[in-house]
C-alpha atoms as a PDB file:
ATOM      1  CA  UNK A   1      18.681  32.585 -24.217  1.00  0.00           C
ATOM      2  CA  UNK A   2      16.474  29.759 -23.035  1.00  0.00           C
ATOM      3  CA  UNK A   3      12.775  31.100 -22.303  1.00  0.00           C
ATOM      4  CA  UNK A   4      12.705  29.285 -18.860  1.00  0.00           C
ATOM      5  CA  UNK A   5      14.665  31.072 -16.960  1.00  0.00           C
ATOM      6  CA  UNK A   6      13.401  29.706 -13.515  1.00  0.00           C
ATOM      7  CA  UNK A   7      16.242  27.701 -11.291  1.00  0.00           C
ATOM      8  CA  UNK A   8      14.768  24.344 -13.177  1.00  0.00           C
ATOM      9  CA  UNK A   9      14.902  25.747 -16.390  1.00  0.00           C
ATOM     10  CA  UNK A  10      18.463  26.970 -16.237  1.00  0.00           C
ATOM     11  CA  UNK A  11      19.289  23.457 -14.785  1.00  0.00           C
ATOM     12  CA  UNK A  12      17.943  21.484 -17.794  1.00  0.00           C
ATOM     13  CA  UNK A  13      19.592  23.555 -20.364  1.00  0.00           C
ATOM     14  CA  UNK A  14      23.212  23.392 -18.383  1.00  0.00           C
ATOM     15  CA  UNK A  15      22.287  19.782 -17.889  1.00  0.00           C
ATOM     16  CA  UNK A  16      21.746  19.227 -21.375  1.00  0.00           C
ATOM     17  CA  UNK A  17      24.685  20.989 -23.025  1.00  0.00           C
ATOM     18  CA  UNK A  18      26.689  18.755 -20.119  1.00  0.00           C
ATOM     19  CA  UNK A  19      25.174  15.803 -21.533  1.00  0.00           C
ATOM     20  CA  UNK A  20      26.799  16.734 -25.162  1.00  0.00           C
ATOM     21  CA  UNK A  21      30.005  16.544 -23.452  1.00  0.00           C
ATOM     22  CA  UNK A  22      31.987  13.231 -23.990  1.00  0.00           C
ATOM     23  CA  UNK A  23      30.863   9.963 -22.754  1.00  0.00           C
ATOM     24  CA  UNK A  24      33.791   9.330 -19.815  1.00  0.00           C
ATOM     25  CA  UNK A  25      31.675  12.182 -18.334  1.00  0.00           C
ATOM     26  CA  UNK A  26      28.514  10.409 -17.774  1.00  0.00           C
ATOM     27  CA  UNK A  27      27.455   9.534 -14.443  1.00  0.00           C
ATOM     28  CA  UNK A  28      28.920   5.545 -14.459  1.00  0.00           C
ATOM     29  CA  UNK A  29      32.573   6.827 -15.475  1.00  0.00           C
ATOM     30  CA  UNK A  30      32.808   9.389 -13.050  1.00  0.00           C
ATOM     31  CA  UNK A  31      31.566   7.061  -9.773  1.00  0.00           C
ATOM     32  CA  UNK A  32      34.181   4.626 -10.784  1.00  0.00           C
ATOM     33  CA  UNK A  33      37.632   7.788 -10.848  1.00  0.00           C
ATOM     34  CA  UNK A  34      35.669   8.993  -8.125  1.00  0.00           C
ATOM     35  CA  UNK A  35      35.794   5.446  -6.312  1.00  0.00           C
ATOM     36  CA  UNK A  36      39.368   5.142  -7.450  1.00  0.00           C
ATOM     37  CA  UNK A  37      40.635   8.312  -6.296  1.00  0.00           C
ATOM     38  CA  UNK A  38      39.476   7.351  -2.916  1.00  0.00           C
ATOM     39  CA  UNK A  39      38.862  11.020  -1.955  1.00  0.00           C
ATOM     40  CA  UNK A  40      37.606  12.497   1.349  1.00  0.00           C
ATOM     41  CA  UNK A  41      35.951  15.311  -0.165  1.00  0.00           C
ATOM     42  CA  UNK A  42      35.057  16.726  -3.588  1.00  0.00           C
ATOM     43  CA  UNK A  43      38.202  19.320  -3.216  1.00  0.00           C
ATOM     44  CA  UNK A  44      40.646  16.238  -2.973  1.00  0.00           C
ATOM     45  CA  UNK A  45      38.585  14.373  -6.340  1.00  0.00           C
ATOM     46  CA  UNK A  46      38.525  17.762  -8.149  1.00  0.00           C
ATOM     47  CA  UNK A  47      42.804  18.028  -7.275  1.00  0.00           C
ATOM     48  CA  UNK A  48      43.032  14.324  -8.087  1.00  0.00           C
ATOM     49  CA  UNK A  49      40.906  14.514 -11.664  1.00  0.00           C
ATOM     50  CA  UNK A  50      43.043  17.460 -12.461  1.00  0.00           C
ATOM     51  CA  UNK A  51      46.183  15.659 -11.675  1.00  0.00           C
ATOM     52  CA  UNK A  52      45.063  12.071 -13.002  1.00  0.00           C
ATOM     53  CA  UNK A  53      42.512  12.833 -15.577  1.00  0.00           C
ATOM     54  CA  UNK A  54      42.264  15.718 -17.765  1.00  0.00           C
ATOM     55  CA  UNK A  55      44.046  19.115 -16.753  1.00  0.00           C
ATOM     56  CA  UNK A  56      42.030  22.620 -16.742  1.00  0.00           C
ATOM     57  CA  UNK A  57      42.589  23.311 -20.177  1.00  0.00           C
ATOM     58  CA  UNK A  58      40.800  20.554 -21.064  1.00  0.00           C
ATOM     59  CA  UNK A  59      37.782  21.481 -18.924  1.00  0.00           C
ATOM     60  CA  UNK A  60      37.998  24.769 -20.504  1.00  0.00           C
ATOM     61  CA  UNK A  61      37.068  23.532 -23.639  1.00  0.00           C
ATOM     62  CA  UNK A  62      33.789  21.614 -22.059  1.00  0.00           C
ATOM     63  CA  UNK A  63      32.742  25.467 -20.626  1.00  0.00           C
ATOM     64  CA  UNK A  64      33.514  26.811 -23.739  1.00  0.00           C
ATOM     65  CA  UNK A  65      31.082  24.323 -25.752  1.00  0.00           C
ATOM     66  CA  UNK A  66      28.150  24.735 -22.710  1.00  0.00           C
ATOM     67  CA  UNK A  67      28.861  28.363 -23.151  1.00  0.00           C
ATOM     68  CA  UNK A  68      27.742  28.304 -27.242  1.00  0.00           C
ATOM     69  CA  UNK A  69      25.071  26.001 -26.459  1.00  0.00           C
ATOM     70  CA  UNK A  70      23.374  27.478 -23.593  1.00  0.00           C
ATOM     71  CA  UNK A  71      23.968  31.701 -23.920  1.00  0.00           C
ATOM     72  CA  UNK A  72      24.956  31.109 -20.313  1.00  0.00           C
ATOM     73  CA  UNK A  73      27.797  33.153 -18.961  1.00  0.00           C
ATOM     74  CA  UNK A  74      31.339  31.066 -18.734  1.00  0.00           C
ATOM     75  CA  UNK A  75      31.333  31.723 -15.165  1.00  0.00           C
ATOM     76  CA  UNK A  76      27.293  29.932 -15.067  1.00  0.00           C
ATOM     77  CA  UNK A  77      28.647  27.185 -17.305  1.00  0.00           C
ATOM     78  CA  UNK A  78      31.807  27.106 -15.049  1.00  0.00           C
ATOM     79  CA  UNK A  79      30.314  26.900 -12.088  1.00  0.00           C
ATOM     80  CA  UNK A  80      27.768  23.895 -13.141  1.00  0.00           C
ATOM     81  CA  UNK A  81      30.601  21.836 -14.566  1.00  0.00           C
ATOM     82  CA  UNK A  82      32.393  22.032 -12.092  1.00  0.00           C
ATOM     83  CA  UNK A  83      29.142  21.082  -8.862  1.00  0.00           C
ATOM     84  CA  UNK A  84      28.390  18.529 -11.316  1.00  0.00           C
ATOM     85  CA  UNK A  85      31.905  16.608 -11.781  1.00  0.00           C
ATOM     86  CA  UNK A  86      33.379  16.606  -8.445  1.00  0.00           C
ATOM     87  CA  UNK A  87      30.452  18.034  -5.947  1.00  0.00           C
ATOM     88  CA  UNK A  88      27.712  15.924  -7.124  1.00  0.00           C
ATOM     89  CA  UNK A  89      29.357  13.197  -7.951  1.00  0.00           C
ATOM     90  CA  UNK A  90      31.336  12.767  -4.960  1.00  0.00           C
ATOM     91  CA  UNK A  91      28.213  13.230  -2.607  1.00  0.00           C
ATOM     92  CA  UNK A  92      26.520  10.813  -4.718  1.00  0.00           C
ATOM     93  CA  UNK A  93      29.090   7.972  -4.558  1.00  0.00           C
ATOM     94  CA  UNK A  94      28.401   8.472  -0.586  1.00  0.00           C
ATOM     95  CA  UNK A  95      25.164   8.925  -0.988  1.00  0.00           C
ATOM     96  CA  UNK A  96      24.752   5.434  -2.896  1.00  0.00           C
ATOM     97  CA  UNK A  97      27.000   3.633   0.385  1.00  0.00           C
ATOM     98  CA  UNK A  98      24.781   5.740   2.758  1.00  0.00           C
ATOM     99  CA  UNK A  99      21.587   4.254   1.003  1.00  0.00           C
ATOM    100  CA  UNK A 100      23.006   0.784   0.828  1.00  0.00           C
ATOM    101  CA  UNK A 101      23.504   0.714   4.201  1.00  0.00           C
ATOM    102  CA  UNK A 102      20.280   2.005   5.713  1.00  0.00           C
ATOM    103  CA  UNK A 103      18.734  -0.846   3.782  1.00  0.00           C
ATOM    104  CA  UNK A 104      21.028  -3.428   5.234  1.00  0.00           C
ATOM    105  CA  UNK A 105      20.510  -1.481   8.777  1.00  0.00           C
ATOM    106  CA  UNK A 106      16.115  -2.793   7.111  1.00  0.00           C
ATOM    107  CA  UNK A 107      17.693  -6.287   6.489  1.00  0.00           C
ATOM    108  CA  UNK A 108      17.336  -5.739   3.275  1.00  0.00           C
ATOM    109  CA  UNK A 109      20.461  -7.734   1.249  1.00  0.00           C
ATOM    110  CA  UNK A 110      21.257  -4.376  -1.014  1.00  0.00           C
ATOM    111  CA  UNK A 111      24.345  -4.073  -3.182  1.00  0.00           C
ATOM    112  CA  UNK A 112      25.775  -0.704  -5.499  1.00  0.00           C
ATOM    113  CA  UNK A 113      25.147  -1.963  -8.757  1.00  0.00           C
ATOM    114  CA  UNK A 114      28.058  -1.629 -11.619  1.00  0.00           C
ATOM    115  CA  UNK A 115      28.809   1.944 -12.362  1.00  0.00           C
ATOM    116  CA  UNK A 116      27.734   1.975 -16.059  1.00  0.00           C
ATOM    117  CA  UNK A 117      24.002   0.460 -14.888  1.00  0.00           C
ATOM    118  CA  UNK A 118      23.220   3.992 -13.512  1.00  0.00           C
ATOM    119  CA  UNK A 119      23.503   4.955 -17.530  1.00  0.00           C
ATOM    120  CA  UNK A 120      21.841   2.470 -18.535  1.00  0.00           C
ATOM    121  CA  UNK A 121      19.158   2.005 -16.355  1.00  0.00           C
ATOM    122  CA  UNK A 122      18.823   4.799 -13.759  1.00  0.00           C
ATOM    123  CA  UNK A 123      19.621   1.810 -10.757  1.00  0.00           C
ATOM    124  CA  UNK A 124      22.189   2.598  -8.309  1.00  0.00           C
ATOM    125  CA  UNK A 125      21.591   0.082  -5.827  1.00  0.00           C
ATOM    126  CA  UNK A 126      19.984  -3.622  -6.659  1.00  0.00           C
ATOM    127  CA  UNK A 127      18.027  -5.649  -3.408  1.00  0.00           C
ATOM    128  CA  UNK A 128      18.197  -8.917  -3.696  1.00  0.00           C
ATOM    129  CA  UNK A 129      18.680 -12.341  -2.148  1.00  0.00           C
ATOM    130  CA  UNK A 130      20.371 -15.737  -3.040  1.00  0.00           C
ATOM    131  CA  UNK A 131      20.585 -15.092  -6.814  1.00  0.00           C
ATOM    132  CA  UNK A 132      17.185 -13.563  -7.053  1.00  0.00           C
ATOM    133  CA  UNK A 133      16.999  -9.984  -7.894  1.00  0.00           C
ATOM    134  CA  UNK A 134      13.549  -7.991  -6.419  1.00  0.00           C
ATOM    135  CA  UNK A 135      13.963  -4.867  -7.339  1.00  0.00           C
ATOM    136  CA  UNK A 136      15.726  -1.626  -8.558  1.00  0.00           C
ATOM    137  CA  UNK A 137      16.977   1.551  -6.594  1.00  0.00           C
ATOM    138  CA  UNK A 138      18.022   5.380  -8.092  1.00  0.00           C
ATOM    139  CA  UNK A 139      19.299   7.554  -5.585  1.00  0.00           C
ATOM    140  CA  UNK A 140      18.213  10.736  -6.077  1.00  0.00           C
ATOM    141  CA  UNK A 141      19.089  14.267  -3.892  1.00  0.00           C
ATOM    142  CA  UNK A 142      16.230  16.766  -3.425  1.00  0.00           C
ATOM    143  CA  UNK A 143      18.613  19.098  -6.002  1.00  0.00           C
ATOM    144  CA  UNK A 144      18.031  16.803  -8.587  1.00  0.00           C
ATOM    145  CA  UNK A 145      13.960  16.883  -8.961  1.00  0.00           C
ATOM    146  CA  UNK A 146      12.360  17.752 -12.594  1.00  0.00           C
ATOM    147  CA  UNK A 147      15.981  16.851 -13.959  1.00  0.00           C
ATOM    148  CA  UNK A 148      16.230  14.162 -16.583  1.00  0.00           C
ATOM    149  CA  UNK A 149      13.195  12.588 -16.144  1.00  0.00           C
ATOM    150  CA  UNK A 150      12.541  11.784 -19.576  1.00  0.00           C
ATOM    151  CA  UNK A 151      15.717  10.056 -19.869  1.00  0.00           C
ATOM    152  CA  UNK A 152      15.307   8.215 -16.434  1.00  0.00           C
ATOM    153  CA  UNK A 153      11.828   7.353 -17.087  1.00  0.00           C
ATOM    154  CA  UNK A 154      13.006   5.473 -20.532  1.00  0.00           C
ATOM    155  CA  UNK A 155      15.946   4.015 -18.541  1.00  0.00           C
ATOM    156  CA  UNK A 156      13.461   3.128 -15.910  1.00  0.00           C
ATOM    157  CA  UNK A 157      11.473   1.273 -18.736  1.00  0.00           C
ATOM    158  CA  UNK A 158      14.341  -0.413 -20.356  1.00  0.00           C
ATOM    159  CA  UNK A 159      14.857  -2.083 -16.244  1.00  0.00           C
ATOM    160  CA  UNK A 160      11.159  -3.301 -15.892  1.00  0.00           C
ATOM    161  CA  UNK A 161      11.506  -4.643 -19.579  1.00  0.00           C
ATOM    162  CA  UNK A 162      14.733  -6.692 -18.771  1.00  0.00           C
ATOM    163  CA  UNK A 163      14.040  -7.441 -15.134  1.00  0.00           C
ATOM    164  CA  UNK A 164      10.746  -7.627 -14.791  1.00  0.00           C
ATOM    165  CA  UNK A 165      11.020  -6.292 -11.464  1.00  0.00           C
ATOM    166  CA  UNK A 166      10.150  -2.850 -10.243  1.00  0.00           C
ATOM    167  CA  UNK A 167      12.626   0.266  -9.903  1.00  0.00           C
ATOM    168  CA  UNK A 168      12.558   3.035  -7.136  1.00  0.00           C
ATOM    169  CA  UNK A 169      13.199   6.510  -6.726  1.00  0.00           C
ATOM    170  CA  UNK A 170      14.257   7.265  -3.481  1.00  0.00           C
ATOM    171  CA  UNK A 171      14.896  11.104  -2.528  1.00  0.00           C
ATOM    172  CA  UNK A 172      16.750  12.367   0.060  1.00  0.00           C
ATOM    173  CA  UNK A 173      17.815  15.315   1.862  1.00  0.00           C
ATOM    174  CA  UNK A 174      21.910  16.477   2.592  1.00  0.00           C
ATOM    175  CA  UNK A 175      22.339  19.610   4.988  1.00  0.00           C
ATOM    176  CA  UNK A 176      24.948  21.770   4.954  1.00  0.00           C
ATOM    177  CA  UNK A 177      27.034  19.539   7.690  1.00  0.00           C
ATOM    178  CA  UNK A 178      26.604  15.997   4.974  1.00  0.00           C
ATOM    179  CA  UNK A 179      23.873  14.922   7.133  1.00  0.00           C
ATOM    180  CA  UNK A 180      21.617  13.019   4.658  1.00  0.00           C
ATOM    181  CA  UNK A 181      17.652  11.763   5.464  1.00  0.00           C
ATOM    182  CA  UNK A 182      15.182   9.880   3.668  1.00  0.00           C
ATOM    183  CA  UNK A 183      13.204  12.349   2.102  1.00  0.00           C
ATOM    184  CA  UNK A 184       9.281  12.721   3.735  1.00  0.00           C
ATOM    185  CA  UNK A 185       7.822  11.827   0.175  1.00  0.00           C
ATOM    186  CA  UNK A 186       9.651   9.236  -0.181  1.00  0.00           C
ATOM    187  CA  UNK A 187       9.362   7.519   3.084  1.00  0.00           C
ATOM    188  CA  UNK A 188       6.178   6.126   2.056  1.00  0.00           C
ATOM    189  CA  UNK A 189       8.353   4.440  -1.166  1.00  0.00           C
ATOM    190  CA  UNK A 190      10.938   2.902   1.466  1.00  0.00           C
ATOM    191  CA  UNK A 191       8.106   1.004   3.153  1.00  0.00           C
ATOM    192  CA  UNK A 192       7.137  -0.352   0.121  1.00  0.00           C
ATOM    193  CA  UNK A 193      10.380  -1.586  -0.797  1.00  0.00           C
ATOM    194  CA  UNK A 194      10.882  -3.514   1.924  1.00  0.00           C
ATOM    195  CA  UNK A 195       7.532  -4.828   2.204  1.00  0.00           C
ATOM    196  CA  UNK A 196       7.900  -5.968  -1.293  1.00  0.00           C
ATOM    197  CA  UNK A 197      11.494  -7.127  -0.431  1.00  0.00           C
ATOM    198  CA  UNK A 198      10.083  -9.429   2.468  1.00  0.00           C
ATOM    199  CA  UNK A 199       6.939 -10.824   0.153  1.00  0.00           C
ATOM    200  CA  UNK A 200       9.880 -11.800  -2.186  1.00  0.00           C
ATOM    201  CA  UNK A 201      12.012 -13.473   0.490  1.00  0.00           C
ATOM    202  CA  UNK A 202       9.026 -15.193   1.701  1.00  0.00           C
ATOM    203  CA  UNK A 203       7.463 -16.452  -1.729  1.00  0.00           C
ATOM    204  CA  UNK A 204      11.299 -17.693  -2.349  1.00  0.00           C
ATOM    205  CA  UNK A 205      11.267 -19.457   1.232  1.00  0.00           C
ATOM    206  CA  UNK A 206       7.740 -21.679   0.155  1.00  0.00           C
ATOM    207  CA  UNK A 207       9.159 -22.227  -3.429  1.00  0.00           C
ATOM    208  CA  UNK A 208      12.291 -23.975  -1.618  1.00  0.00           C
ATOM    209  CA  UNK A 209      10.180 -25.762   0.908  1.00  0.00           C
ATOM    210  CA  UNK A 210       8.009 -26.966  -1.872  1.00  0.00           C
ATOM    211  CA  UNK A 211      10.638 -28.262  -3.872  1.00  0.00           C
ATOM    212  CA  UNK A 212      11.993 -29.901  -0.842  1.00  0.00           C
ATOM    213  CA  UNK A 213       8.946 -31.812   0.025  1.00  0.00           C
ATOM    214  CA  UNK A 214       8.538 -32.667  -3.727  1.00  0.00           C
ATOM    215  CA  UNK A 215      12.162 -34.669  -3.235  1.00  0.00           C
ATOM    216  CA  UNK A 216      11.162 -36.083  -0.190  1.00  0.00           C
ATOM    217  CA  UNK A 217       7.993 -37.839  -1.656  1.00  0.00           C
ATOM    218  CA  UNK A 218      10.044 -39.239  -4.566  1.00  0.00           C
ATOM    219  CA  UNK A 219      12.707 -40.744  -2.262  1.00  0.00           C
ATOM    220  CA  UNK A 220      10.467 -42.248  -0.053  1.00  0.00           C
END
């Protein structure tokens, strides 16, 4: 048995045996058959995946493997798989159009990036304007604290290396009736975001003013 046995602890060592699994069951494959499935609610993924994807048999076999890894109980291991395919995964696809929105609602031009970036990168949602990309966005429920991070902070990394722009981490809170809000910590990282977002925009606006002047003087 793992020696952290507090809620966290537990959550890492499910989360890790669930990472052993195969690769269509990383994050970026499971958005897009979630997206595809067009479901109204994890119940109607979970029926779809069963009927589309793999059957319970096959799932058996992941809880099985998390069960040898972990010491966990097949019902634990069960139970995880099972939030973590069709719960979590659902609520984040909506979570991600939900985010993407209240940005736009900011007038911030914000997009869901390609499902296989959130693997690669930890960025969910890119901001951006005419071609010009500012900056990164993971969406990120209060659940999911202390998990990964790691992983995210090397995918984080590999972004700022290959964008040079910065990545976020914006938390937020889901009651029990799918009501989600920014979370209060990260409130303070939503202002930033759009201040840099506007900086950007602006810096952009004097380039293209610049440039126009510049052609101006040489055709007059």
């Amino acid at each position: 048995m793992f020696a952290d046995e507090t809620r966290f602890g537990r959550e890492r060592a499910l989360n890790a045996a669930y990472m052993a699994a195969e690769e269509q069951h990383r994050v970026g494959p499971l958005i897009k058959l979630c997206r595809e499935s067009e479901a109204e609610s994890p119940e109607a993924f979970q029926a779809w995946y069963l009927e589309h994807v793999h059957d319970e048999e096959y799932l058996q076999q992941l809880v099985d493997d998390m069960t040898r890894q972990t010491a966990y109980s097949p019902e634990m291991c069960k139970n995880y798989l099972y939030r973590k395919i069709f719960v979590r995964v659902w609520h984040g696809l909506h979570a991600q159009t939900w985010m993407r929105d209240l940005l736009r609602a900011h007038g911030i031009s914000a997009k869901i990036a390609p499902d296989d970036w959130d693997a690669k990168y930890g960025v969910d949602i890119i901001a951006g304007a005419n071609g010009e990309l500012y900056c990164g966005i993971q969406c990120k429920s209060d659940t999911q604290r202390s998990i990964e991070v790691p992983r995210l902070e090397e995918q984080m990394r590999l972004w700022r290396e290959k964008t040079k722009t910065p990545i976020f981490i914006i938390h937020y809170h889901e009651d029990f009736q799918g009501r989600r809000s920014i979370s209060s910590d990260s409130e303070r990282d939503i202002i930033k975001l759009i201040q840099l977002v506007y900086t950007e925009r602006q810096r952009a606006a004097e380039e293209t003013a610049e440039r126009l002047f510049v052609n101006l003087d040489e055709t007059t």
